[in-house]
C-alpha atoms as a PDB file:
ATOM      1  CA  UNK A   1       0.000   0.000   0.000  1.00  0.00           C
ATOM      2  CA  UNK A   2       1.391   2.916  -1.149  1.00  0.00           C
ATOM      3  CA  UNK A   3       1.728   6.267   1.296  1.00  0.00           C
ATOM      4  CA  UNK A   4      -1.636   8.441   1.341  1.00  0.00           C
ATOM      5  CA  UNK A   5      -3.494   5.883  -0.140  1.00  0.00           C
ATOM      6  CA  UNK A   6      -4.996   4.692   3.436  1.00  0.00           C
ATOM      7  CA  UNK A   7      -7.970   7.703   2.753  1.00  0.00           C
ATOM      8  CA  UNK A   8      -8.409   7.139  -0.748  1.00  0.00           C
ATOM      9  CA  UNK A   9      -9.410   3.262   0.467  1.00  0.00           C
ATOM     10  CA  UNK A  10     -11.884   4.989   2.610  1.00  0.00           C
ATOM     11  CA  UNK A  11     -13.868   6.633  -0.321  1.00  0.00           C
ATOM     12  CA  UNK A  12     -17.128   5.234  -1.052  1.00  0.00           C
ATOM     13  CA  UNK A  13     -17.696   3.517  -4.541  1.00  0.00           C
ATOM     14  CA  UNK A  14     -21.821   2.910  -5.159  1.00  0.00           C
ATOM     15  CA  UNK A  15     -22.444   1.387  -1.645  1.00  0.00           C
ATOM     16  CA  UNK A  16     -18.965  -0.008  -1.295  1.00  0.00           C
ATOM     17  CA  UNK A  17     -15.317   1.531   0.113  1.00  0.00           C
ATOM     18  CA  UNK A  18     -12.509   0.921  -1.984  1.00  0.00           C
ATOM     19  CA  UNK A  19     -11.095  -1.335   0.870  1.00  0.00           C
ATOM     20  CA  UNK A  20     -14.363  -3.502   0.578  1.00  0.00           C
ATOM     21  CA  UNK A  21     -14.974  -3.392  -3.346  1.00  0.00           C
ATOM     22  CA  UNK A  22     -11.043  -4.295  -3.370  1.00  0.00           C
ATOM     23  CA  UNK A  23     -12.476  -7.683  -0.944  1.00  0.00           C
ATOM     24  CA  UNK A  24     -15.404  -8.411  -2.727  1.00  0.00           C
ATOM     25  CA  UNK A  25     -13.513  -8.087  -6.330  1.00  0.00           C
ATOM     26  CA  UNK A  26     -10.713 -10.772  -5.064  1.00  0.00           C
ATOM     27  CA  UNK A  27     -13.866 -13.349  -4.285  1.00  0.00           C
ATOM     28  CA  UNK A  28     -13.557 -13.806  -8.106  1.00  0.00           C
ATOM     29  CA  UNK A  29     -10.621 -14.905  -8.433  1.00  0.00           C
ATOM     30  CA  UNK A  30     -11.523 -18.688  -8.405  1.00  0.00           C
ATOM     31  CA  UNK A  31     -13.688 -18.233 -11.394  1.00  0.00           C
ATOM     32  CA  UNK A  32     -12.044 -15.935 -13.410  1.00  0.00           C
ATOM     33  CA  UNK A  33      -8.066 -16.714 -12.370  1.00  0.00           C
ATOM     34  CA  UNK A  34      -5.401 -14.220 -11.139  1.00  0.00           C
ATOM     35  CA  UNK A  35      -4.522 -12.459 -14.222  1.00  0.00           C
ATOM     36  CA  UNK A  36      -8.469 -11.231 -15.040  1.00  0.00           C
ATOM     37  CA  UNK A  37      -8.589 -10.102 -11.083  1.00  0.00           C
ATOM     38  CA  UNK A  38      -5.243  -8.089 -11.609  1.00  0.00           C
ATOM     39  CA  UNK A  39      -7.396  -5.934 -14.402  1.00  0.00           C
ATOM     40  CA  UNK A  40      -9.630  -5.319 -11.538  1.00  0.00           C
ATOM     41  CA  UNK A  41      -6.515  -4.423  -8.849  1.00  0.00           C
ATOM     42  CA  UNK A  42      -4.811  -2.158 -11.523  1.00  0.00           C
ATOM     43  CA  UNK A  43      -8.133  -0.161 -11.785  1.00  0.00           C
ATOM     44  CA  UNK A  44      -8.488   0.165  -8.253  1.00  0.00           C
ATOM     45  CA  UNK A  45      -4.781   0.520  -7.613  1.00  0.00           C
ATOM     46  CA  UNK A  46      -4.968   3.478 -10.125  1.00  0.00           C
ATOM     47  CA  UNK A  47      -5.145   6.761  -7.544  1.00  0.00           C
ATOM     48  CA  UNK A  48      -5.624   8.699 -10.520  1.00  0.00           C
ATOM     49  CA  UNK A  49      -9.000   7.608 -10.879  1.00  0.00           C
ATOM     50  CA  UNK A  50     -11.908   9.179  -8.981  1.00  0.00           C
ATOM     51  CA  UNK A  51     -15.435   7.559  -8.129  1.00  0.00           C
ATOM     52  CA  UNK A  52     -17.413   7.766 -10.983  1.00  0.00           C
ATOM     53  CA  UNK A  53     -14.432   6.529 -13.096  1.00  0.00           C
ATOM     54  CA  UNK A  54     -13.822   3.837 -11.027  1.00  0.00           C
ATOM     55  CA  UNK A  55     -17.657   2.263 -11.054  1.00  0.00           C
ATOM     56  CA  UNK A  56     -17.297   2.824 -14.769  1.00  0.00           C
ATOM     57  CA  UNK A  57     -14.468   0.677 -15.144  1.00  0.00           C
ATOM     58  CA  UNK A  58     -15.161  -1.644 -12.576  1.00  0.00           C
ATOM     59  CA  UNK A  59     -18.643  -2.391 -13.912  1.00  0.00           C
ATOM     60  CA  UNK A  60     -17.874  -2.681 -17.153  1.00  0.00           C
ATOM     61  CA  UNK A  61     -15.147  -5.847 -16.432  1.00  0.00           C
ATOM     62  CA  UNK A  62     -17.652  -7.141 -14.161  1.00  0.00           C
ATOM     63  CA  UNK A  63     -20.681  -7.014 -16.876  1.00  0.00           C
ATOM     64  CA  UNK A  64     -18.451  -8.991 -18.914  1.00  0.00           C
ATOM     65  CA  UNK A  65     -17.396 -11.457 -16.008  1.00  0.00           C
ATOM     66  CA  UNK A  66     -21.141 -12.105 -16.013  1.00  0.00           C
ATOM     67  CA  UNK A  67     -21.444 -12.645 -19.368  1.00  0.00           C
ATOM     68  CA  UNK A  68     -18.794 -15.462 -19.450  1.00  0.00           C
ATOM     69  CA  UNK A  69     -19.213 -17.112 -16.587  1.00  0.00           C
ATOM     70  CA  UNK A  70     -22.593 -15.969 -15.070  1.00  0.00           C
ATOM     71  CA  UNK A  71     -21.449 -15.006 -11.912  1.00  0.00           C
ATOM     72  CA  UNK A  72     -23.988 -13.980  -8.838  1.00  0.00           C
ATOM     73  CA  UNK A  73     -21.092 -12.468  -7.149  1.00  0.00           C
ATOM     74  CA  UNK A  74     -20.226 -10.395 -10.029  1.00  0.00           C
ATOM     75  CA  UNK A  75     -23.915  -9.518 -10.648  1.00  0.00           C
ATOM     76  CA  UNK A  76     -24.150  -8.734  -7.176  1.00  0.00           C
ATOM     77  CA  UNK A  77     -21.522  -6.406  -7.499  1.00  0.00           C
ATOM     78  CA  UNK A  78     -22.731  -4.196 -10.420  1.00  0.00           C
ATOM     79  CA  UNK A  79     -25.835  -3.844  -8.281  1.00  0.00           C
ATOM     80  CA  UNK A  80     -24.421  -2.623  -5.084  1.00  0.00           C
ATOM     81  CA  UNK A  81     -22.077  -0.239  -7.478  1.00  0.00           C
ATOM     82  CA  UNK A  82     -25.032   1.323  -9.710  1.00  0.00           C
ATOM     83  CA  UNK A  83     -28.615   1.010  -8.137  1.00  0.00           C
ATOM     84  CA  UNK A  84     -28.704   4.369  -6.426  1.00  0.00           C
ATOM     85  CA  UNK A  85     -26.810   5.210  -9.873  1.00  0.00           C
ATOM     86  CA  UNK A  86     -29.045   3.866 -12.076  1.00  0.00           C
ATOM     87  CA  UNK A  87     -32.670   4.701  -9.834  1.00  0.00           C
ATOM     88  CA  UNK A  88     -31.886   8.582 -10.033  1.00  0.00           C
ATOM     89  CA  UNK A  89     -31.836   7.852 -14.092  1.00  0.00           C
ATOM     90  CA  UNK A  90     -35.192   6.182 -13.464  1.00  0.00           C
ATOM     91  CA  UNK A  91     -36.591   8.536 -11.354  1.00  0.00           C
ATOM     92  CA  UNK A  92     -35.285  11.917 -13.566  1.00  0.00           C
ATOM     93  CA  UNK A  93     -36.971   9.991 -16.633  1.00  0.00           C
ATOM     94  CA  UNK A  94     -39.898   9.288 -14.658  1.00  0.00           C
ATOM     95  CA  UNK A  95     -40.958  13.013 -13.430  1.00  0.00           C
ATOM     96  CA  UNK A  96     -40.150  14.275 -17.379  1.00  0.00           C
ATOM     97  CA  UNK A  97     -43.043  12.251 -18.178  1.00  0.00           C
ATOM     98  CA  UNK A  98     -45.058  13.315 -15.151  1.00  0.00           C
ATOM     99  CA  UNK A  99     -45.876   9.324 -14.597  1.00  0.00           C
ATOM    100  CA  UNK A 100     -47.117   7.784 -11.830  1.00  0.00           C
ATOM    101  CA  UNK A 101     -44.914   4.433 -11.386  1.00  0.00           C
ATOM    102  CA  UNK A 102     -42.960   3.518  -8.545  1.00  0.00           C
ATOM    103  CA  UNK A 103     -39.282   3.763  -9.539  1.00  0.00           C
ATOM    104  CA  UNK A 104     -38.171   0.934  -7.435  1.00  0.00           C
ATOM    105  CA  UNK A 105     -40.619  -1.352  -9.914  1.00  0.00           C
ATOM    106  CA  UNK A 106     -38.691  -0.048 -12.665  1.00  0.00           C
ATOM    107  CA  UNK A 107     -35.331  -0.507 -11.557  1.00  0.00           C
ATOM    108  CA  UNK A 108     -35.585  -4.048 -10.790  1.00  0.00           C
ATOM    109  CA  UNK A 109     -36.842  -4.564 -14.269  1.00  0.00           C
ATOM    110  CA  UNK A 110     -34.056  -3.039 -15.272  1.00  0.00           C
ATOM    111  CA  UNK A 111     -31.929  -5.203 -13.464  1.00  0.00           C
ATOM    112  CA  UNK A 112     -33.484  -7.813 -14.793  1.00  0.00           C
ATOM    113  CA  UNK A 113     -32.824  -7.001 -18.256  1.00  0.00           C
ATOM    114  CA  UNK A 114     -29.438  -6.608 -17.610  1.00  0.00           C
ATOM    115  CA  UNK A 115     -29.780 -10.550 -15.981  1.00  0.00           C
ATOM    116  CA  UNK A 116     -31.562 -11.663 -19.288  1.00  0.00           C
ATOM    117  CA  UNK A 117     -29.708  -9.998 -22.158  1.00  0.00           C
ATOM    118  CA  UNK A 118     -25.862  -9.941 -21.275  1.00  0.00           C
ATOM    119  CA  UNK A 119     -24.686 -11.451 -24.641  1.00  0.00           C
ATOM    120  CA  UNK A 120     -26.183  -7.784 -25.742  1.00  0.00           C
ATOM    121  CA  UNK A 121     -23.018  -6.190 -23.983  1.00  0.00           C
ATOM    122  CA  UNK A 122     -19.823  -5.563 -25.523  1.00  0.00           C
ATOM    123  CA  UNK A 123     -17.322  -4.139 -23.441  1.00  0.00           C
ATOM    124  CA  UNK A 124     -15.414  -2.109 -26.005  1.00  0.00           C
ATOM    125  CA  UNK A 125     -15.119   1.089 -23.990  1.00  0.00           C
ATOM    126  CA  UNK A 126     -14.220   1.630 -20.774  1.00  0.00           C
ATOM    127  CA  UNK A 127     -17.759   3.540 -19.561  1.00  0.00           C
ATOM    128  CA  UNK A 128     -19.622   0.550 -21.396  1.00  0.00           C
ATOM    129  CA  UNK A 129     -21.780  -0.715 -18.827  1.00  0.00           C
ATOM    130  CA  UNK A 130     -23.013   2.949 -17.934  1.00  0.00           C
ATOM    131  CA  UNK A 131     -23.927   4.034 -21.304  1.00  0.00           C
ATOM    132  CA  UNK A 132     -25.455   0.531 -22.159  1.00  0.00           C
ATOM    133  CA  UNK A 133     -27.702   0.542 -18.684  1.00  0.00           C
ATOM    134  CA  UNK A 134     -28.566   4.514 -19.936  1.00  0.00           C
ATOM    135  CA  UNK A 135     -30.301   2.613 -22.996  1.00  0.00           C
ATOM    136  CA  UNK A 136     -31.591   0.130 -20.849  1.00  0.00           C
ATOM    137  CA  UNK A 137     -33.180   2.350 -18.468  1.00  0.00           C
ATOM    138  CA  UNK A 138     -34.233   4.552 -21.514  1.00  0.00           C
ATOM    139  CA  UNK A 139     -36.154   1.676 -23.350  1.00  0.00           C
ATOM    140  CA  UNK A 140     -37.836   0.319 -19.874  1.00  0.00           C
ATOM    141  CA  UNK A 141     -39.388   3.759 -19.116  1.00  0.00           C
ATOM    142  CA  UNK A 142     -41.020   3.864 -22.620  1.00  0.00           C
ATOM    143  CA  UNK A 143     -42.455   0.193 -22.402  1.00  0.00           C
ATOM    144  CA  UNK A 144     -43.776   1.332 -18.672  1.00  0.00           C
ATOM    145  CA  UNK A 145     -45.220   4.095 -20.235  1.00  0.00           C
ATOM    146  CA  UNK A 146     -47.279   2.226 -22.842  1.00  0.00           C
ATOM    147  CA  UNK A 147     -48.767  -0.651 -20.445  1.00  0.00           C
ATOM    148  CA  UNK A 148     -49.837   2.412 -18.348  1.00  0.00           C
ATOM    149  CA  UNK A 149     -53.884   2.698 -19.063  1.00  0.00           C
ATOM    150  CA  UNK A 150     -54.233   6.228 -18.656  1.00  0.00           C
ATOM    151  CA  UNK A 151     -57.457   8.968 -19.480  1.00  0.00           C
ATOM    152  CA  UNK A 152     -55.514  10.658 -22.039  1.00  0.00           C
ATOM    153  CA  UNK A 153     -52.789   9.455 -24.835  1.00  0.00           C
ATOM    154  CA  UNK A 154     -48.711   9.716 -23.732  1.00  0.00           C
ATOM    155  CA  UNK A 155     -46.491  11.703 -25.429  1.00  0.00           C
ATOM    156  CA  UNK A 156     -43.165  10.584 -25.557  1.00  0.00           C
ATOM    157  CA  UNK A 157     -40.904  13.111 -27.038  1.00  0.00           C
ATOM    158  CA  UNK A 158     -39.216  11.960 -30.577  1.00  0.00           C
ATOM    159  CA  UNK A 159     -35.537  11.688 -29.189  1.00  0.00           C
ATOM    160  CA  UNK A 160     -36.486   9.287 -26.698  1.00  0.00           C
ATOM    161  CA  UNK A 161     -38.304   6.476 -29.480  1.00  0.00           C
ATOM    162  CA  UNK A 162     -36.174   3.653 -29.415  1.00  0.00           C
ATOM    163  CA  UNK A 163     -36.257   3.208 -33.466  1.00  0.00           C
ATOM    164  CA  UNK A 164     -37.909   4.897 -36.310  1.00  0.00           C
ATOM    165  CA  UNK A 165     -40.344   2.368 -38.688  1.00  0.00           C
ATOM    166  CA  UNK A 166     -38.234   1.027 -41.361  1.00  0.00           C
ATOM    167  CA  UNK A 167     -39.842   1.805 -44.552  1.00  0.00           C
ATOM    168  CA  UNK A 168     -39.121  -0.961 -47.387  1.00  0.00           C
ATOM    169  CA  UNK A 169     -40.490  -2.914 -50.390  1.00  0.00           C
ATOM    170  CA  UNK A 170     -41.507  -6.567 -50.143  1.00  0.00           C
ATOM    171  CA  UNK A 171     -40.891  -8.626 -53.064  1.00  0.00           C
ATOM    172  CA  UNK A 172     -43.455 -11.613 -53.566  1.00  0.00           C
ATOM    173  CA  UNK A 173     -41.298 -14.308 -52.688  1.00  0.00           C
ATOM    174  CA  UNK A 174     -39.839 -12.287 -49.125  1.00  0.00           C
ATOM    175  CA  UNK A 175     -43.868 -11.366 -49.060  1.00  0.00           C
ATOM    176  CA  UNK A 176     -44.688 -15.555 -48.696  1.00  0.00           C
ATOM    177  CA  UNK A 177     -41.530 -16.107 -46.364  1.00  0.00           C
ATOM    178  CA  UNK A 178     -43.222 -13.620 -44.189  1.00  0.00           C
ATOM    179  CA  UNK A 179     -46.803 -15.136 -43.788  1.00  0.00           C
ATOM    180  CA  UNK A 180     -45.078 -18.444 -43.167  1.00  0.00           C
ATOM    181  CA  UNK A 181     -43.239 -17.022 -40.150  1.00  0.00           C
ATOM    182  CA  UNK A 182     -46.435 -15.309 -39.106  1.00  0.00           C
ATOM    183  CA  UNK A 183     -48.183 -18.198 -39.196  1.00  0.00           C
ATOM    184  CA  UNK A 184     -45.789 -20.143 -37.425  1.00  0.00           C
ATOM    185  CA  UNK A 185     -45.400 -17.597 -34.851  1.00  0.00           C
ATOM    186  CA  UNK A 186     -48.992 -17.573 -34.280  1.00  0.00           C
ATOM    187  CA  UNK A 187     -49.215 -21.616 -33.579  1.00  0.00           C
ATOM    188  CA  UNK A 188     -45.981 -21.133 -31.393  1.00  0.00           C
ATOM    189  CA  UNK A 189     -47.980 -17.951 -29.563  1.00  0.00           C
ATOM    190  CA  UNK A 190     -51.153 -20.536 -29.300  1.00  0.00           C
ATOM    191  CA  UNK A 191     -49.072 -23.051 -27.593  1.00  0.00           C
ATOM    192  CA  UNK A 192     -47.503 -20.827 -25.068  1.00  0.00           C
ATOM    193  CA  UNK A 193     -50.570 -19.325 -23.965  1.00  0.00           C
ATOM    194  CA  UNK A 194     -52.403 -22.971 -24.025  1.00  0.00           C
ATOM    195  CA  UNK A 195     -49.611 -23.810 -21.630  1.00  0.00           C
ATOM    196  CA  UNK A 196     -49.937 -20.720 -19.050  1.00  0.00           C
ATOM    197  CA  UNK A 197     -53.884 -20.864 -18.821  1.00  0.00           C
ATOM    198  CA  UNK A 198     -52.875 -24.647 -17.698  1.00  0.00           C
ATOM    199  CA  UNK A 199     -50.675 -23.665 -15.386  1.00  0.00           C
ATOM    200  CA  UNK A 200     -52.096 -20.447 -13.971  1.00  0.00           C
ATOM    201  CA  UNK A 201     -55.095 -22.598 -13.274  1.00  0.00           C
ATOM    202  CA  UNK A 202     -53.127 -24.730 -10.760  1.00  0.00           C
ATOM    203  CA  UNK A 203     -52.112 -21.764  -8.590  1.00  0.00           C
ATOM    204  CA  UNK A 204     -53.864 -20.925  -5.552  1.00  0.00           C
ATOM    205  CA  UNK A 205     -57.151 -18.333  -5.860  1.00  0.00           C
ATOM    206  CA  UNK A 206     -55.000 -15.341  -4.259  1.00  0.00           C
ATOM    207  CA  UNK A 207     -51.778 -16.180  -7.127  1.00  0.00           C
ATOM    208  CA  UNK A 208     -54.582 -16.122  -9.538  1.00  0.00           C
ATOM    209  CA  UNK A 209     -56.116 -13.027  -8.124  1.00  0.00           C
ATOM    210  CA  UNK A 210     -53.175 -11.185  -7.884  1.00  0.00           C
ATOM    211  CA  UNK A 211     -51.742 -11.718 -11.304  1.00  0.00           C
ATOM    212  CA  UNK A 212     -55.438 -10.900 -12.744  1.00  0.00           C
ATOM    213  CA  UNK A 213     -55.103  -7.449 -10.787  1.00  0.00           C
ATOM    214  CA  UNK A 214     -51.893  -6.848 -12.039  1.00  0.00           C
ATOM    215  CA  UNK A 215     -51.721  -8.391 -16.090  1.00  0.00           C
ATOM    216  CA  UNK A 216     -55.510  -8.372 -16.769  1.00  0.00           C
ATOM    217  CA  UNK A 217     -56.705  -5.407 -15.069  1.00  0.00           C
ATOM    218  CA  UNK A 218     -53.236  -3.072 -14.914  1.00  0.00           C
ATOM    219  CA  UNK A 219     -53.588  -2.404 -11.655  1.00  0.00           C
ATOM    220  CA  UNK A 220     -51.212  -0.635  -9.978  1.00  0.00           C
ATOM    221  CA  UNK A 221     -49.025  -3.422  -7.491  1.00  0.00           C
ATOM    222  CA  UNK A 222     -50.182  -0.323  -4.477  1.00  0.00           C
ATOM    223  CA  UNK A 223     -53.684  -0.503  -5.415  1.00  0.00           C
ATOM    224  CA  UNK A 224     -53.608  -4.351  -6.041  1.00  0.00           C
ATOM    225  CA  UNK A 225     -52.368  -4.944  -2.482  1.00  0.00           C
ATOM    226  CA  UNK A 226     -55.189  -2.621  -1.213  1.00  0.00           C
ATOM    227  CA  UNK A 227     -57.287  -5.075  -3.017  1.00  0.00           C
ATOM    228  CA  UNK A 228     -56.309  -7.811  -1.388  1.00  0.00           C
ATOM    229  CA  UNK A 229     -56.218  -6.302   1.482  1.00  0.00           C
ATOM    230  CA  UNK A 230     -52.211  -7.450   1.853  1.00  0.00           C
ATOM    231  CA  UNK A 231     -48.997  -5.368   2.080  1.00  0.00           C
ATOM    232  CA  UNK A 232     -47.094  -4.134  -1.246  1.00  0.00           C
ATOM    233  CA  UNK A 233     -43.938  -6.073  -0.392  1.00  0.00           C
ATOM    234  CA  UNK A 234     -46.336  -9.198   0.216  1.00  0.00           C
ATOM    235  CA  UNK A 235     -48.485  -8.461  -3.230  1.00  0.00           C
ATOM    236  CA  UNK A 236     -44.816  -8.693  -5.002  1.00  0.00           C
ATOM    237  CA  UNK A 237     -43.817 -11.875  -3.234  1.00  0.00           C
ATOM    238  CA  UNK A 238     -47.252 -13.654  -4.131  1.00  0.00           C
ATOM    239  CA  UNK A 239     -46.794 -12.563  -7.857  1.00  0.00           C
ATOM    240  CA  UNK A 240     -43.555 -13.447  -8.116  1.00  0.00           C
ATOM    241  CA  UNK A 241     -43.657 -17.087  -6.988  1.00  0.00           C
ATOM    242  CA  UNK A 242     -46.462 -17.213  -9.059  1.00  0.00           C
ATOM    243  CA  UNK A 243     -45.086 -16.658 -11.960  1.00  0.00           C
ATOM    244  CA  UNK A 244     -41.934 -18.143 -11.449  1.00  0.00           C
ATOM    245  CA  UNK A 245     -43.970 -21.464 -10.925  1.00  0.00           C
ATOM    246  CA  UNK A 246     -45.815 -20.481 -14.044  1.00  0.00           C
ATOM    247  CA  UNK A 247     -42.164 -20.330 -15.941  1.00  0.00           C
ATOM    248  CA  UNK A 248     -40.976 -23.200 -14.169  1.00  0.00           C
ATOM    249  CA  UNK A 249     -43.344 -25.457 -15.401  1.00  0.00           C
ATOM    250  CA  UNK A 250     -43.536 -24.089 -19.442  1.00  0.00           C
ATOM    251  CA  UNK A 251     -39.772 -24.302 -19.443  1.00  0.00           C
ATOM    252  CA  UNK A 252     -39.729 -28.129 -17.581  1.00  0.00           C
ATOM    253  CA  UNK A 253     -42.586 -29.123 -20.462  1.00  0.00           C
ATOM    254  CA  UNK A 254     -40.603 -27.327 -23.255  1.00  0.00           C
ATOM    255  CA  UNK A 255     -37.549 -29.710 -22.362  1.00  0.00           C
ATOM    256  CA  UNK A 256     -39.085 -33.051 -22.365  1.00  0.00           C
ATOM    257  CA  UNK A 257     -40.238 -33.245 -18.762  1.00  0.00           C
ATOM    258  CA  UNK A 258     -43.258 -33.633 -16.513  1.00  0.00           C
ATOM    259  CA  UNK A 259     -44.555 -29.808 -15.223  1.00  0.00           C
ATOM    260  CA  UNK A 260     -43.548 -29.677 -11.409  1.00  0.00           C
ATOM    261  CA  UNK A 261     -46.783 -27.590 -10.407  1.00  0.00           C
ATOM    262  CA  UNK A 262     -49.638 -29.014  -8.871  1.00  0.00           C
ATOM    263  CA  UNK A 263     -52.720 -27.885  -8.731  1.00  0.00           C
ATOM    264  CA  UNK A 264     -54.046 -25.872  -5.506  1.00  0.00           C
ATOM    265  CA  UNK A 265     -55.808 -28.368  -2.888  1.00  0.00           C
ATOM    266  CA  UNK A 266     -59.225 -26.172  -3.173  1.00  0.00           C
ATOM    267  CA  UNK A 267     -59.323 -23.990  -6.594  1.00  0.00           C
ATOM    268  CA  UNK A 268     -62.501 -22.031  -4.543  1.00  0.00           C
ATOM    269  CA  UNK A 269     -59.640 -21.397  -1.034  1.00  0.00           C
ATOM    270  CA  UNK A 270     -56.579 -19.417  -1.228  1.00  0.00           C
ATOM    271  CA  UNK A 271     -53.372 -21.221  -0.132  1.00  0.00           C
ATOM    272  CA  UNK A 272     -52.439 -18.405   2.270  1.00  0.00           C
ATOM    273  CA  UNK A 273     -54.110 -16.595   4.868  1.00  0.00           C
ATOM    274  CA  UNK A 274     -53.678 -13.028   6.290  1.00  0.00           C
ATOM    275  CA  UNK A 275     -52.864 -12.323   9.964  1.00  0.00           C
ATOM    276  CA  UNK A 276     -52.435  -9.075  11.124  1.00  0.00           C
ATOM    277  CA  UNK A 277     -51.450  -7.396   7.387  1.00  0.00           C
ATOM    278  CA  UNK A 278     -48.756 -10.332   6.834  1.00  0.00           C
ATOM    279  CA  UNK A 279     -49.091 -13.268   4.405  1.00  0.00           C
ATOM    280  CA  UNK A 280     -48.275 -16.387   6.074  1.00  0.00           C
ATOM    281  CA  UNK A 281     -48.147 -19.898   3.518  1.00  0.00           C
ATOM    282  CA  UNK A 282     -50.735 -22.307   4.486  1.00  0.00           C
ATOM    283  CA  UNK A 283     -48.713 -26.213   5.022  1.00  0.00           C
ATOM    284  CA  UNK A 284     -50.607 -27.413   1.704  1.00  0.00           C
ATOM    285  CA  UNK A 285     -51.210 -26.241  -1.918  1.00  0.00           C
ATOM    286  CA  UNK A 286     -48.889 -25.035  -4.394  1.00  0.00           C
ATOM    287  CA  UNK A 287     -45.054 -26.010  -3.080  1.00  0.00           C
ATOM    288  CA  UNK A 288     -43.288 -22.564  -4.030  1.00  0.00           C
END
């Protein structure tokens, strides 16, 4: 350690010191190997660097350590570096369009975009993670905006559409090619949504009430909960077990094998009860 740099370990980095991101960084080292992890030192080594430079960097190699070897530590990383990052982006896009979502909903979609799509990134630049998450963040907002049912029509400034229509000529043979696909697309559409009603039928009435207040009725997840009568952080665990049992199940019949979701003991009873505001998992039904 060189002289002076005992303060500059001190400085804060997202929701991490220096000294700590430099202790969480060398957890990696048994799945990436010493000489990736020195990429990581040299950056944070580097007392030329401030902050905001640092997260850049830092995020970047550890989008692409993700990539390669989906890591949770490294994804758990770029979220304690950039949430409060990325939320003000949300939140700053979010009052230009005067709309009435709850940031936090937002970000974790973003999040989870990031999770999903990480063979999208390319990690030519430095600052690559931070100005791919700004498109990210960008293109979440907008679809946000459109499932929003609101009195009067949305107007999203032109800068901010993702991609103008592309205008072009269809020959008749392209023209045929096309119908095929949307044919085949419509059969493959068919399928999936034969295979959620099945499964959506097998969850308990309150999954099935809660995902009708959310996807069918675009209720709000705050005025949902008020609905049934449940807290908002209870409303988001009930929907998300829900559907991840919904996914679950497609994805296990998709591969070859038997669906692992039963159906609820009493389609007419809920498989949880409320005491006192707080959801509490009733021994039979659907397993989670």
């Amino acid at each position: 350690m060189t002289r002076g740099s005992s303060s500059r370990d001190l400085e804060v980095v997202g929701d991490l010191s220096i000294t700590r991101l430099r202790e969480r960084v060398a957890e990696l080292e048994a799945e990436i190997g010493e000489e990736a992890l020195g990429e990581f030192l040299a950056i944070l080594d580097d007392e030329t660097r401030g902050p905001e430079s640092i997260r850049d960097s830092v995020s970047t190699l550890l989008m692409e350590v993700f990539r390669t070897h989906t890591s949770r530590v490294a994804f758990g990383l770029l979220y304690e570096l950039n949430h409060h990052h990325l939320l003000q982006q949300v939140q700053a896009r979010l009052r230009r369009f005067q709309a009435r979502i709850e940031p936090h909903d937002v970000l974790q979609e973003v999040f989870f975009n990031v999770y999903r799509y990480p063979h999208r990134f390319n990690r030519a630049r430095e600052d690559a993670f931070r100005v791919w998450t700004a498109t990210i963040v960008r293109n979440t907002v907008l679809k946000c905006l459109r499932s929003m049912k609101r009195g009067g029509r949305t107007e999203v400034p032109f800068e901010d559409l993702t991609e103008q229509p592309e205008v072009r000529s269809l020959g008749p043979f392209s023209g045929v090619v096309e119908r095929e696909s949307a044919a085949h697309c419509h059969r493959v559409y068919l399928t999936y949504l034969q295979l959620y009603l099945r499964f959506y039928s097998m969850l308990s009435g309150r999954e099935r009430r809660a995902i009708h207040l959310v996807e069918v009725e675009d209720l709000s997840y705050r005025d949902a909960a008020a609905e049934l009568g449940i807290k908002l952080e209870n409303l988001k665990m009930v929907i998300f077990r829900a559907r991840r049992k919904i996914h679950r199940s497609m994805r296990r019949v998709f591969e070859g094998l038997p669906p692992d979701l039963r159906p609820a003991r009493d389609p007419r009873a809920d498989s949880t009860r409320v005491l006192g505001g707080e959801l509490v998992q009733a021994p039979e039904g659907v397993e989670p």
